[in-house]
Protein backbone atom coordinates (compact mmCIF):
# COMPACT_ATOMS: atom_id res chain seq x y z
CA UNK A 1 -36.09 4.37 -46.22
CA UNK A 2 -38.32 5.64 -48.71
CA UNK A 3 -41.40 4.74 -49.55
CA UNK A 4 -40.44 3.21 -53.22
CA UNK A 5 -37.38 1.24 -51.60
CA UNK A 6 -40.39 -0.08 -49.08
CA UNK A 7 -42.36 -1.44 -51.87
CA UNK A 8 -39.23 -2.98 -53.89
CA UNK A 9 -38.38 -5.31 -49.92
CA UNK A 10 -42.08 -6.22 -50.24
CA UNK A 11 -42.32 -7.02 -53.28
CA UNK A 12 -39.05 -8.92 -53.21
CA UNK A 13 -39.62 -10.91 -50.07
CA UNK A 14 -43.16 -11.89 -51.75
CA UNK A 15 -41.43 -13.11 -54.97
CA UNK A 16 -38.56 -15.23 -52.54
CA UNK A 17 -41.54 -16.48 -50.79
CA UNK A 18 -40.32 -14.99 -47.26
CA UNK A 19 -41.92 -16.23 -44.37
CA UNK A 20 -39.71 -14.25 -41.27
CA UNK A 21 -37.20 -11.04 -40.75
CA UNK A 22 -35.12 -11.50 -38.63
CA UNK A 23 -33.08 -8.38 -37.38
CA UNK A 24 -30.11 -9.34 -35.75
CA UNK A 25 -26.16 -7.62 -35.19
CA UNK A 26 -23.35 -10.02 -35.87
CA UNK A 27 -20.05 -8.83 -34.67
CA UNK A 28 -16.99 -9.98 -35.93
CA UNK A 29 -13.74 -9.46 -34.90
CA UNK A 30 -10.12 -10.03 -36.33
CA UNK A 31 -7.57 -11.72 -33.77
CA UNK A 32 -3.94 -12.39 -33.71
CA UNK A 33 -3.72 -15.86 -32.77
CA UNK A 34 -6.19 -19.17 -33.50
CA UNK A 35 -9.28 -19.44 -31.13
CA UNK A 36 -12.04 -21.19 -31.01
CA UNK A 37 -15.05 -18.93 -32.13
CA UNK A 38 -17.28 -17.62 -29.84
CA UNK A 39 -21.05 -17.47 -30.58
CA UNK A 40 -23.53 -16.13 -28.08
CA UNK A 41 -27.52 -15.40 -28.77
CA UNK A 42 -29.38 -12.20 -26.89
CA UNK A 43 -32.18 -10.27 -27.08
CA UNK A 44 -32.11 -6.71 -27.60
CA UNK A 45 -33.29 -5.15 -23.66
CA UNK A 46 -34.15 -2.22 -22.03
CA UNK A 47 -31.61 0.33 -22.35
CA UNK A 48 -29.55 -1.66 -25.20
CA UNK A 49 -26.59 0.22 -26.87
CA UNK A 50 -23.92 -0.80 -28.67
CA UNK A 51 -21.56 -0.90 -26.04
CA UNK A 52 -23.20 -3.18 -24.26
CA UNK A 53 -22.35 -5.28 -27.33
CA UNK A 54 -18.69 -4.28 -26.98
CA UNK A 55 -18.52 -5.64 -23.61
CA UNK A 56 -19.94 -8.71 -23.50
CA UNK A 57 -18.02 -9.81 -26.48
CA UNK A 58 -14.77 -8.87 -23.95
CA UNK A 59 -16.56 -10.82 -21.05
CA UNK A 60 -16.64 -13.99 -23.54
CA UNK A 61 -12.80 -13.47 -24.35
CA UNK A 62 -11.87 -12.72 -21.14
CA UNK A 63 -13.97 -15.93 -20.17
CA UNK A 64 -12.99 -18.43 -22.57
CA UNK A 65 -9.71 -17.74 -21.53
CA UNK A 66 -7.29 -20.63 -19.53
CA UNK A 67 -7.10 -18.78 -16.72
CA UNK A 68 -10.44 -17.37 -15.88
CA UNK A 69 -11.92 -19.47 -13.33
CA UNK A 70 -9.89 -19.01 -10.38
CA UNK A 71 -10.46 -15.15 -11.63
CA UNK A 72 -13.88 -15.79 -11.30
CA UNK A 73 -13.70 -17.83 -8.07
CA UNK A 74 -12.69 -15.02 -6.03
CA UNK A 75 -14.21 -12.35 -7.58
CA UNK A 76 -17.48 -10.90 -5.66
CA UNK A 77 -20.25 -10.52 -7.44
CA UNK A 78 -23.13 -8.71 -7.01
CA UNK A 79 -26.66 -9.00 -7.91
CA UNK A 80 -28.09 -6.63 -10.69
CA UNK A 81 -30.61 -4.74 -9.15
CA UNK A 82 -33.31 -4.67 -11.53
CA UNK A 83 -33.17 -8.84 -11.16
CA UNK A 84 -37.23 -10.38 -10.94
CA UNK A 85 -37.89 -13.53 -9.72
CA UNK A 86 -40.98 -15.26 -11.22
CA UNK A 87 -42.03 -18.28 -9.19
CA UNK A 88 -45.02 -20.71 -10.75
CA UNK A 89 -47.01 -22.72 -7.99
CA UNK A 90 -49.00 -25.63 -8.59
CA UNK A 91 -51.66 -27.17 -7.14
CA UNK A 92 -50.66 -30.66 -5.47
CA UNK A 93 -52.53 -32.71 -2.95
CA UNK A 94 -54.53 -29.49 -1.72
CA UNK A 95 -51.49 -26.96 -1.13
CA UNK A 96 -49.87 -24.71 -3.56
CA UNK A 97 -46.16 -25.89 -4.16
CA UNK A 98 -43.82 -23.48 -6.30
CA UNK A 99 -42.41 -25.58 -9.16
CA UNK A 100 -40.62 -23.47 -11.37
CA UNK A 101 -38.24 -20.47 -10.77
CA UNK A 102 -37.37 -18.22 -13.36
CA UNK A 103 -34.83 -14.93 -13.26
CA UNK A 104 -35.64 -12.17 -15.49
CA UNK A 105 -33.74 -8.98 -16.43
CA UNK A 106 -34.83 -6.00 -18.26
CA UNK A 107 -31.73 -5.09 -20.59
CA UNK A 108 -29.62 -4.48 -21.63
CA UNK A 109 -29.69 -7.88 -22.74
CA UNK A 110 -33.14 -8.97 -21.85
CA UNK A 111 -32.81 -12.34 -19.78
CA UNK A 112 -35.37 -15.13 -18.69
CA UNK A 113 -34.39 -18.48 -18.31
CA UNK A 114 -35.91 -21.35 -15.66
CA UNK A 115 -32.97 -22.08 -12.66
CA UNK A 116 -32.80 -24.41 -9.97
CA UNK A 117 -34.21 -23.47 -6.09
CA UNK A 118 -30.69 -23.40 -4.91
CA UNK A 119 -29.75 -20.67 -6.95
CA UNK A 120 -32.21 -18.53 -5.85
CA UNK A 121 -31.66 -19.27 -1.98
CA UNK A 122 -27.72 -17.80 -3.27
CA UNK A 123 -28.25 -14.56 -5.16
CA UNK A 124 -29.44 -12.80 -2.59
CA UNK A 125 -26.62 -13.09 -0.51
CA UNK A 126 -24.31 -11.62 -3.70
CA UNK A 127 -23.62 -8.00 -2.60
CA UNK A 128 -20.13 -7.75 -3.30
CA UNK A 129 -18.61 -8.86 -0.04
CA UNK A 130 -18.01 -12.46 -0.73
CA UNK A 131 -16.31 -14.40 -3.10
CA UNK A 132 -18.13 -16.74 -5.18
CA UNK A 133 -15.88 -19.27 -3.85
CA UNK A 134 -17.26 -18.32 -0.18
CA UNK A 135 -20.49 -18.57 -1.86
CA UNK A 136 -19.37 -21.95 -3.63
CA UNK A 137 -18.09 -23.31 0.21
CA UNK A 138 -21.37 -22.08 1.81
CA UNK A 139 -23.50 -23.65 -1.04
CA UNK A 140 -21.70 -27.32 -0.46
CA UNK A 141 -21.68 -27.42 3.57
CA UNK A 142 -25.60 -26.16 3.48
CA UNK A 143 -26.48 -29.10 1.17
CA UNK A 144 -27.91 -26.80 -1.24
CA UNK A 145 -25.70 -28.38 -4.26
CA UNK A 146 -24.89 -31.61 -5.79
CA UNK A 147 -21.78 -33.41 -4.11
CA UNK A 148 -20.60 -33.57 -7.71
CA UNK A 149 -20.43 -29.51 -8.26
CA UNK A 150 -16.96 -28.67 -8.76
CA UNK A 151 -15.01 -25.19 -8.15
CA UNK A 152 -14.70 -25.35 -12.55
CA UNK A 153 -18.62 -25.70 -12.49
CA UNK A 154 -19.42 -23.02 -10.21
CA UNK A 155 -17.15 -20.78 -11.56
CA UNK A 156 -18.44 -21.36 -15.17
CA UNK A 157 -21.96 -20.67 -13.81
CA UNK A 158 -20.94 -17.46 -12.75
CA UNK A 159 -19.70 -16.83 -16.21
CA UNK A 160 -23.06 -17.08 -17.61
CA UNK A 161 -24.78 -15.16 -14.72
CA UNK A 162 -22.22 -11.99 -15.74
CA UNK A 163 -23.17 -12.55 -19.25
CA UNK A 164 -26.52 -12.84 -18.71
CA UNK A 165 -26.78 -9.70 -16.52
CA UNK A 166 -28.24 -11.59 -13.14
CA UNK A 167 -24.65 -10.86 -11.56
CA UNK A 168 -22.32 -7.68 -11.97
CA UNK A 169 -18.13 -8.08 -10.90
């Protein structure tokens, strides 16, 4: 962009009164049959291409389909080994006590979102040799889950954990 062309944006987004850019990628695709669309928010991560785009927009299909949790169920994932726990302790009643537990990732989609203690006592054992429906079995006869977690649920969660780039299949 040229200098001149510079100007004309700033001058332009002064006159409109613009308060925030935002630089985002929207990808749009043409499709055979009627579907529900599918909308997902990321931020740009270490090591971002546009392929990484590509393929997460084919995760979404592939997991919005009918079919895709008992895919998911026995697939074995594995965790993504750039993965960072954060853990925030507090002080209660003269001890520290860890309170919050957040995953992080790097890119290429870069990932950090709060999660629940059980989670965290399960990624570790991901490394490809289980099913997450051994995981999902393990998880209910430890306790470490709600009674109320179905096979749908945990599948679904492992959906977003793909996505999100805290799990690879």
């Amino acid at each position: 962009m040229t200098l001149e062309a510079s100007r004309d944006w700033i001058e332009l987004w002064g006159k409109t009164g613009a308060k925030f850019m935002v630089y985002a990628t929207v990808l749009i695709e043409r499709h055979d049959t009627p579907r529900d669309p599918l909308t997902t928010r990321v931020h740009k991560g270490k090591g971002y291409s546009g392929r990484d785009l590509e393929w997460l927009l084919e995760w979404r299909k592939k997991t919005a389909g009918p079919d895709h949790l008992p895919v998911l169920m026995e697939s074995r994932p594995m965790v993504a080994p750039e993965l960072a726990l954060r853990v925030v302790r507090r002080l209660h009643d003269d001890r520290f006590r860890e309170e919050e537990f957040r995953l992080e990732i790097p890119g290429p989609f870069h990932t950090s979102f709060r999660c629940a203690e059980w989670l965290i006592r399960i990624l570790p054992d991901c490394q490809g040799t289980k099913t997450w429906r051994q995981h999902f079995e393990d998880a209910k006869s430890a306790d470490l889950i709600e009674e109320d977690v179905s096979p749908d649920d945990f599948a679904r969660l492992l959906g977003q954990l793909v996505a999100s780039g805290v799990l690879r299949v």
